[in-house]
Every structure is written in structure tokens, then in C-alpha cells.
PDB file of N, CA and C in Angstrom:
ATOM      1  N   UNK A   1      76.422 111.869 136.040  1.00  0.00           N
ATOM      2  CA  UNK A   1      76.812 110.815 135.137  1.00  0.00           C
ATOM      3  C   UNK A   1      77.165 111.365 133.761  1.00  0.00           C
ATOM      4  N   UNK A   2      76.902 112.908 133.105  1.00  0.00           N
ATOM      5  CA  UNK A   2      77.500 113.494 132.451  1.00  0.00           C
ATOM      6  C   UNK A   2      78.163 113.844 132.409  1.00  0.00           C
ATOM      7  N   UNK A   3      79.316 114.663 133.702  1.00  0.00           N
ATOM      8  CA  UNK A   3      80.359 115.485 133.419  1.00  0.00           C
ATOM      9  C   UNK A   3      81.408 114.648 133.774  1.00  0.00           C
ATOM     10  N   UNK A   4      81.720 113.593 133.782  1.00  0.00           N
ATOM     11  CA  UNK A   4      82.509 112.802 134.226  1.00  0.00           C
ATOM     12  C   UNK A   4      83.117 111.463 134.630  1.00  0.00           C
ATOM     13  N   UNK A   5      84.097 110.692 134.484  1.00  0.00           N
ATOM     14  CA  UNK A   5      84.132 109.872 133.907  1.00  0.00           C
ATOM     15  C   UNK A   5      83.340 108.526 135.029  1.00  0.00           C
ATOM     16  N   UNK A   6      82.635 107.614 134.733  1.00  0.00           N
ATOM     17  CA  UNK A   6      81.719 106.956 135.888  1.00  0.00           C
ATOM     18  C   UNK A   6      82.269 105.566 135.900  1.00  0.00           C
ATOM     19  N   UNK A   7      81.997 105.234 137.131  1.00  0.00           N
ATOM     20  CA  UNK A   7      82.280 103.776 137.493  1.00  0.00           C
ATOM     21  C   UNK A   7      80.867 103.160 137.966  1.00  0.00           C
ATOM     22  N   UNK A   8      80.106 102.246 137.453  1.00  0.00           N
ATOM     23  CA  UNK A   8      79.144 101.243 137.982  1.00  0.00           C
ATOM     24  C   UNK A   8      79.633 100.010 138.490  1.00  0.00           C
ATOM     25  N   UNK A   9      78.359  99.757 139.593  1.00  0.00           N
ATOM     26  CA  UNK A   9      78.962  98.897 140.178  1.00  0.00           C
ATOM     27  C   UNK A   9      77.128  98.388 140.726  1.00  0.00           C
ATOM     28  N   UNK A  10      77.073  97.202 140.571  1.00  0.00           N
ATOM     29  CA  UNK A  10      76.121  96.564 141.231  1.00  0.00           C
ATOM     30  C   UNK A  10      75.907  95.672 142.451  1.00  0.00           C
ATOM     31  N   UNK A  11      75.233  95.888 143.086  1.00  0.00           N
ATOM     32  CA  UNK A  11      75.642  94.997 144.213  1.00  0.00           C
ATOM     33  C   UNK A  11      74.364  94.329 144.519  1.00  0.00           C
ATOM     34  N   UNK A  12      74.397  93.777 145.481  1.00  0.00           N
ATOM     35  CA  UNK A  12      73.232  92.457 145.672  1.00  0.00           C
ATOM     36  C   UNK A  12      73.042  91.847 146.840  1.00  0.00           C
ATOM     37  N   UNK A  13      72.129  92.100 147.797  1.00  0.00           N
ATOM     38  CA  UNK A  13      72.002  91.625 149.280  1.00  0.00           C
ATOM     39  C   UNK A  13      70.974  92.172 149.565  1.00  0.00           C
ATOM     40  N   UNK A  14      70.166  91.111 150.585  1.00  0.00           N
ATOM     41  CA  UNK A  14      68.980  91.295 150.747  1.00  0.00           C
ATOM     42  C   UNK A  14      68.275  92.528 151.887  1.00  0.00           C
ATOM     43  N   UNK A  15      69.620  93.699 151.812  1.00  0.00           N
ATOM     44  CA  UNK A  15      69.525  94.645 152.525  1.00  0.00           C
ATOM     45  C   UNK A  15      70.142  95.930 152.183  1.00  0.00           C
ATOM     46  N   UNK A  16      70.478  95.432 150.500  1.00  0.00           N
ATOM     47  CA  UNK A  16      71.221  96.228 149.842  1.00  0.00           C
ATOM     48  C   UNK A  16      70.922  97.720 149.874  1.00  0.00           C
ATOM     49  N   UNK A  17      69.298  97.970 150.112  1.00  0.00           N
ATOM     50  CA  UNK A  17      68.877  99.744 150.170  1.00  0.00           C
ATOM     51  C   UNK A  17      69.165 100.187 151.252  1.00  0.00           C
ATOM     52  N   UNK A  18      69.151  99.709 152.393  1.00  0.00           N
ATOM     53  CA  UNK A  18      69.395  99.953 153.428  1.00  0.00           C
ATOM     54  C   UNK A  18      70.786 100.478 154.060  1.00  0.00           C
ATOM     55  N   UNK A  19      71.778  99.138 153.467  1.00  0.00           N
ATOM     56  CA  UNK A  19      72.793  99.600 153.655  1.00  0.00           C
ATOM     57  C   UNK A  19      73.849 100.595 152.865  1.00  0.00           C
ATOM     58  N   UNK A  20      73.893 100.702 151.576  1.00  0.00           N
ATOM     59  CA  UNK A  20      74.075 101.804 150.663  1.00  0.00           C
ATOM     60  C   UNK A  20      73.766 103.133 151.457  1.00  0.00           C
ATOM     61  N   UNK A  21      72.764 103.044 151.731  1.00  0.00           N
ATOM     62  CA  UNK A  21      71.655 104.460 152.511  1.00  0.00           C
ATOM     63  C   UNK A  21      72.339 105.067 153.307  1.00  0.00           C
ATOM     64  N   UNK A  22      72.914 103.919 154.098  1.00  0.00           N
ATOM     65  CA  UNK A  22      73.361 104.515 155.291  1.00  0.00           C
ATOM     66  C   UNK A  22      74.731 105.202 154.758  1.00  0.00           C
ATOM     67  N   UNK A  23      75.916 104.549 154.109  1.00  0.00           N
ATOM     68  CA  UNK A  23      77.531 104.836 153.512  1.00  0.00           C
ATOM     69  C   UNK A  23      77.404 105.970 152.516  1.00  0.00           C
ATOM     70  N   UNK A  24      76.135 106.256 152.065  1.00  0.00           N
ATOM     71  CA  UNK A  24      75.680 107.344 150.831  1.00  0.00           C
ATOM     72  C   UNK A  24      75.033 108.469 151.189  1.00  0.00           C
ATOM     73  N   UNK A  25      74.147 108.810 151.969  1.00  0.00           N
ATOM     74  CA  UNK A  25      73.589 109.796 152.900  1.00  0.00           C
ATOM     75  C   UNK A  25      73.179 110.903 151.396  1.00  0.00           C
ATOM     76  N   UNK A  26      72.135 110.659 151.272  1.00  0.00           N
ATOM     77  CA  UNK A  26      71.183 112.026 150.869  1.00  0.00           C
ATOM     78  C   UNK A  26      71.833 112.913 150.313  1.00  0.00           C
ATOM     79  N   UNK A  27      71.366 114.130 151.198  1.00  0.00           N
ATOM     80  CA  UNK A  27      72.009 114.764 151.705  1.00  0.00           C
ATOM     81  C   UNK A  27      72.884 115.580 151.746  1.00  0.00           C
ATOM     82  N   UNK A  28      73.500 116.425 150.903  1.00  0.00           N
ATOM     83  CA  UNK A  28      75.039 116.728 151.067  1.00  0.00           C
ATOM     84  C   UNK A  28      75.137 117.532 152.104  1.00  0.00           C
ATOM     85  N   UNK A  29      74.646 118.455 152.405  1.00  0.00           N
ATOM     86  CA  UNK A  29      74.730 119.391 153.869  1.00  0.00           C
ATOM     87  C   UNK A  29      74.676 118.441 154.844  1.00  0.00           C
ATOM     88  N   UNK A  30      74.189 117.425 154.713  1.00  0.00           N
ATOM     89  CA  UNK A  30      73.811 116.837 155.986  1.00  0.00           C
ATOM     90  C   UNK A  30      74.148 115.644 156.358  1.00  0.00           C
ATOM     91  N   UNK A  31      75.537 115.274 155.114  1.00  0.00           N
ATOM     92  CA  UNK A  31      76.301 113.823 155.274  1.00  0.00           C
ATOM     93  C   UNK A  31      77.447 114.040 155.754  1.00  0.00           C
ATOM     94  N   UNK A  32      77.663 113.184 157.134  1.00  0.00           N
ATOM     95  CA  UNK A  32      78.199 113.012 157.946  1.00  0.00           C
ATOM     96  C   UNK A  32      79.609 112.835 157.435  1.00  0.00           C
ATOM     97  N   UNK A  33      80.742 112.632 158.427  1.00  0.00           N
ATOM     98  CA  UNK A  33      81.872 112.150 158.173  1.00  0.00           C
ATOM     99  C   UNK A  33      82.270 110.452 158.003  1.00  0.00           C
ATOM    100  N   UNK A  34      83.047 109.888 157.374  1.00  0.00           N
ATOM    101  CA  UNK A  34      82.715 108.994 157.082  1.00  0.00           C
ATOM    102  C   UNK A  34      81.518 108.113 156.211  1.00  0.00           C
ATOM    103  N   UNK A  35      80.743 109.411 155.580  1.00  0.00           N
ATOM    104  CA  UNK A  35      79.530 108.631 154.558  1.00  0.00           C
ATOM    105  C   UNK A  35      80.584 109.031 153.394  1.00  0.00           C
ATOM    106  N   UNK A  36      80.519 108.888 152.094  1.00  0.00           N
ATOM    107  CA  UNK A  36      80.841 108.872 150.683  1.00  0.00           C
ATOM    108  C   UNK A  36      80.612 110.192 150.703  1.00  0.00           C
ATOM    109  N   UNK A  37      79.658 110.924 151.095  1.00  0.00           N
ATOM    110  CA  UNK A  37      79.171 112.414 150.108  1.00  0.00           C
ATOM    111  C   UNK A  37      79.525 113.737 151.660  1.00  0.00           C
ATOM    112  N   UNK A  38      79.833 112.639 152.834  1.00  0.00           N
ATOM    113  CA  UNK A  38      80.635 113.663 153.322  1.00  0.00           C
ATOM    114  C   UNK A  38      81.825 113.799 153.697  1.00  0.00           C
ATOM    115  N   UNK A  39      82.883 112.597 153.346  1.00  0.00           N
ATOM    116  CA  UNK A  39      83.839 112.655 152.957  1.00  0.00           C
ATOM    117  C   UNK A  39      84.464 113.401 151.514  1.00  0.00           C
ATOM    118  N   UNK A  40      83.488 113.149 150.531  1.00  0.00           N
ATOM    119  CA  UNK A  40      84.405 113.617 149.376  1.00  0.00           C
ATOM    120  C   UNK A  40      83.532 114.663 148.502  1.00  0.00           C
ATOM    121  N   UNK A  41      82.136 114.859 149.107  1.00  0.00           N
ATOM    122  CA  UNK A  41      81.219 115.673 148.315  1.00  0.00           C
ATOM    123  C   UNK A  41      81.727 117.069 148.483  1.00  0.00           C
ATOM    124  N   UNK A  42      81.877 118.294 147.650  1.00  0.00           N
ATOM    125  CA  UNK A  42      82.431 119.697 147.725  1.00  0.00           C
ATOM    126  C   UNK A  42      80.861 121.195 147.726  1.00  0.00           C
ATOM    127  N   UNK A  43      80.343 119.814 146.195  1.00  0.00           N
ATOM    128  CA  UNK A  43      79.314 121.043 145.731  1.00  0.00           C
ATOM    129  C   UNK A  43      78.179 120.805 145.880  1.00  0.00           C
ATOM    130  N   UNK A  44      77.234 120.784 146.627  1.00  0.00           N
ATOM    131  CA  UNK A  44      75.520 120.249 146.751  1.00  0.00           C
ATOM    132  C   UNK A  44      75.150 120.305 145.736  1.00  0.00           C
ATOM    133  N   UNK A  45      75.452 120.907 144.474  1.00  0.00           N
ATOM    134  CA  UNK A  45      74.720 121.069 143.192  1.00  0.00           C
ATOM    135  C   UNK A  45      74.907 119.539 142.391  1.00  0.00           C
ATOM    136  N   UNK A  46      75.790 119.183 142.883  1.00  0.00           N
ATOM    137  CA  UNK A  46      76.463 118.309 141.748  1.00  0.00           C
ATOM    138  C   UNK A  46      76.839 117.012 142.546  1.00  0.00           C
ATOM    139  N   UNK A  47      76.623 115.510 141.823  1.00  0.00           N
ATOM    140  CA  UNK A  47      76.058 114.446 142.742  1.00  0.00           C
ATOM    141  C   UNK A  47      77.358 113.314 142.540  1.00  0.00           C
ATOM    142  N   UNK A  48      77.760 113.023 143.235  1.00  0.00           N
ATOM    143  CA  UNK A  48      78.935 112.498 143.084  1.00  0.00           C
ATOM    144  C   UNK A  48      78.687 111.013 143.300  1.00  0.00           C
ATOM    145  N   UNK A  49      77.277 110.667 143.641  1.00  0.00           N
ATOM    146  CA  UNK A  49      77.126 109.343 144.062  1.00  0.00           C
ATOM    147  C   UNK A  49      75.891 109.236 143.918  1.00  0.00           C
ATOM    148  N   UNK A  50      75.355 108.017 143.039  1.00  0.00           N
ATOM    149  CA  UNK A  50      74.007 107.385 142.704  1.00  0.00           C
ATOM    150  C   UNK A  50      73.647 106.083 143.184  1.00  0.00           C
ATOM    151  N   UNK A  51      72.765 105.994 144.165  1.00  0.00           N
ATOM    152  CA  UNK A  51      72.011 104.918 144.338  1.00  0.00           C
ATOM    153  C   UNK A  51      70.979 104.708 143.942  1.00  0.00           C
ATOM    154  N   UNK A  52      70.064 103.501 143.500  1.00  0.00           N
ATOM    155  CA  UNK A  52      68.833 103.606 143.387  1.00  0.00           C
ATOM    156  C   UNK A  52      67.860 103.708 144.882  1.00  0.00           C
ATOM    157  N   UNK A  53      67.042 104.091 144.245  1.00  0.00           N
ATOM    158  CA  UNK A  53      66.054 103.677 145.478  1.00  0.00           C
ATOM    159  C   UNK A  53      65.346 102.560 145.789  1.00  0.00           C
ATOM    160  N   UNK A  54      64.906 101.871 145.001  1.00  0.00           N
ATOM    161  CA  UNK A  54      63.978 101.213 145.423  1.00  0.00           C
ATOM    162  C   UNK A  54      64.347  99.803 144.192  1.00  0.00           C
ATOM    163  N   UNK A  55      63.559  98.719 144.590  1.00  0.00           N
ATOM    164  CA  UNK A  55      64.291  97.226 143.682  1.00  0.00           C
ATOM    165  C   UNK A  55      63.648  97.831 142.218  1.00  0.00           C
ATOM    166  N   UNK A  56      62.610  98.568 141.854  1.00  0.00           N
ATOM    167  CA  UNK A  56      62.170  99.371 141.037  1.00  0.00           C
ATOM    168  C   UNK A  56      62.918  99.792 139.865  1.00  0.00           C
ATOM    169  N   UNK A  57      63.272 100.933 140.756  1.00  0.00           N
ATOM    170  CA  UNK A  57      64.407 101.999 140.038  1.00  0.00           C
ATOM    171  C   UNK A  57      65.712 101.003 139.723  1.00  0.00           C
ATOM    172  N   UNK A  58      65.951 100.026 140.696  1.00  0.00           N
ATOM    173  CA  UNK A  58      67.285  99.698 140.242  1.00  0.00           C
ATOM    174  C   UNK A  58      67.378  98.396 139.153  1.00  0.00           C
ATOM    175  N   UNK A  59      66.328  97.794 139.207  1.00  0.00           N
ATOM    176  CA  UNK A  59      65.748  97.038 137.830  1.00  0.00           C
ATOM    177  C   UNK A  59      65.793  97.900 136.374  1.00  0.00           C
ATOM    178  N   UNK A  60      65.175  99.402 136.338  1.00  0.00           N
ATOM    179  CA  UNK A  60      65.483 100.147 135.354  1.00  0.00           C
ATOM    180  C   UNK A  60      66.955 100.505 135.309  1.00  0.00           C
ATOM    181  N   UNK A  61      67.628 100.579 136.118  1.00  0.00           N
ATOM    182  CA  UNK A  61      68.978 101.208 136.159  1.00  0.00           C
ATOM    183  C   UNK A  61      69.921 100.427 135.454  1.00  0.00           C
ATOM    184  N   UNK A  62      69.747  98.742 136.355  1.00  0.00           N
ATOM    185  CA  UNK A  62      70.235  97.723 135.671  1.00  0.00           C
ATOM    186  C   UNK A  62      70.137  97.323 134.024  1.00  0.00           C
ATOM    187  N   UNK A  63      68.885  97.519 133.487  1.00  0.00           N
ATOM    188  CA  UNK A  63      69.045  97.250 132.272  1.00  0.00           C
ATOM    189  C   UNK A  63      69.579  98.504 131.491  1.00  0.00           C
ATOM    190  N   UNK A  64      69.627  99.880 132.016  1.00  0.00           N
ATOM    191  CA  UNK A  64      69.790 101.270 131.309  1.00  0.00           C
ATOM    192  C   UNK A  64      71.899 100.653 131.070  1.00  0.00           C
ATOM    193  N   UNK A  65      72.228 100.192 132.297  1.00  0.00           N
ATOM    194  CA  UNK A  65      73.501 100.188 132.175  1.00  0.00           C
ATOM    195  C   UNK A  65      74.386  99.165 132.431  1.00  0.00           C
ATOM    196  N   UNK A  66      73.820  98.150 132.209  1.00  0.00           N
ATOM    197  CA  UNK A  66      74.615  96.780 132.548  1.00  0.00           C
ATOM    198  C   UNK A  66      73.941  95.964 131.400  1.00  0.00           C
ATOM    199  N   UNK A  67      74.726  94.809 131.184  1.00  0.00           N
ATOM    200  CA  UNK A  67      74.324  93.970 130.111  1.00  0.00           C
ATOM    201  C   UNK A  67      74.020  92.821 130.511  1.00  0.00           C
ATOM    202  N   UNK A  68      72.753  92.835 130.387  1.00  0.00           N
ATOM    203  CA  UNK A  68      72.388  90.905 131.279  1.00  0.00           C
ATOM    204  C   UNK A  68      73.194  89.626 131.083  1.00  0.00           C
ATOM    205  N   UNK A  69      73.461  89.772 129.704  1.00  0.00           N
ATOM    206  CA  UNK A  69      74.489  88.558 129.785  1.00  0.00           C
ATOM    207  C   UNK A  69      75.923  88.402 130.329  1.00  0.00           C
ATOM    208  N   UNK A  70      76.141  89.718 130.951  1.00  0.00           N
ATOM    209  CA  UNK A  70      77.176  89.457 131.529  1.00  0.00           C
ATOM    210  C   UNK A  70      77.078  89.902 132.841  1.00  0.00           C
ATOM    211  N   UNK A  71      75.885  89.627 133.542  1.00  0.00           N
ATOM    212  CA  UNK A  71      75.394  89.943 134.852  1.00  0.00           C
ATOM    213  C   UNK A  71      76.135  88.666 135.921  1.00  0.00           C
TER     214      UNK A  71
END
């Protein structure tokens, strides 16, 4: 989220970790074709895709980078 220019995006469904999980894969050695990070990931060092984990983390995430009133 430092070296480059970022797009957020929030989403919302009552299966939302789950399914992210699956299209986002961990992982970079070990994401498949057709996930996000093994379609377009190059460098394991460097993360081309952020999910939160947990309703937790993404409650902090949400207020770190979105503006409630325009939620």
C-alpha cells in the first residue's frame, strides 16, 4: 500500500471472508490459476492484494481508510 498507486474497495456479505479467501489465496507460491495472486502476483516479497481477516481487522481497516459518512 506504499509503493503504489491503491484502489479500495469494500464489500459486504455475510460470507464475505470466505469468499475473498478463496479469489485471493495466501499464498503466492501456492495461488492457483485463476486466484488474483496467481494470475497476476510476480514477486512473493511484495503483496499485491489485501484482505482483511477477520470482521475485526476489517472494522479497523474500514475506519483507517474509508469515511463513514460516505459509507
Amino acid at each position: 500500500m506504499t509503493s503504489r498507486p491503491v484502489v479500495f474497495v469494500l464489500l459486504q456479505d455475510k460470507n464475505v471472508f470466505q469468499i475473498t479467501h478463496k479469489i485471493i489465496v495466501t499464498n503466492t507460491i501456492k495461488a492457483a490459476p485463476g486466484t488474483i495472486r496467481g494470475d497476476f502476483a510476480i514477486d512473493a516479497s511484495k503483496t499485491i492484494i489485501h484482505v482483511s481477516d477477520s470482521e475485526k481487522s476489517a472494522k479497523i481497516e474500514i475506519e483507517r481508510f474509508f469515511n463513514s459518512k460516505k459509507i
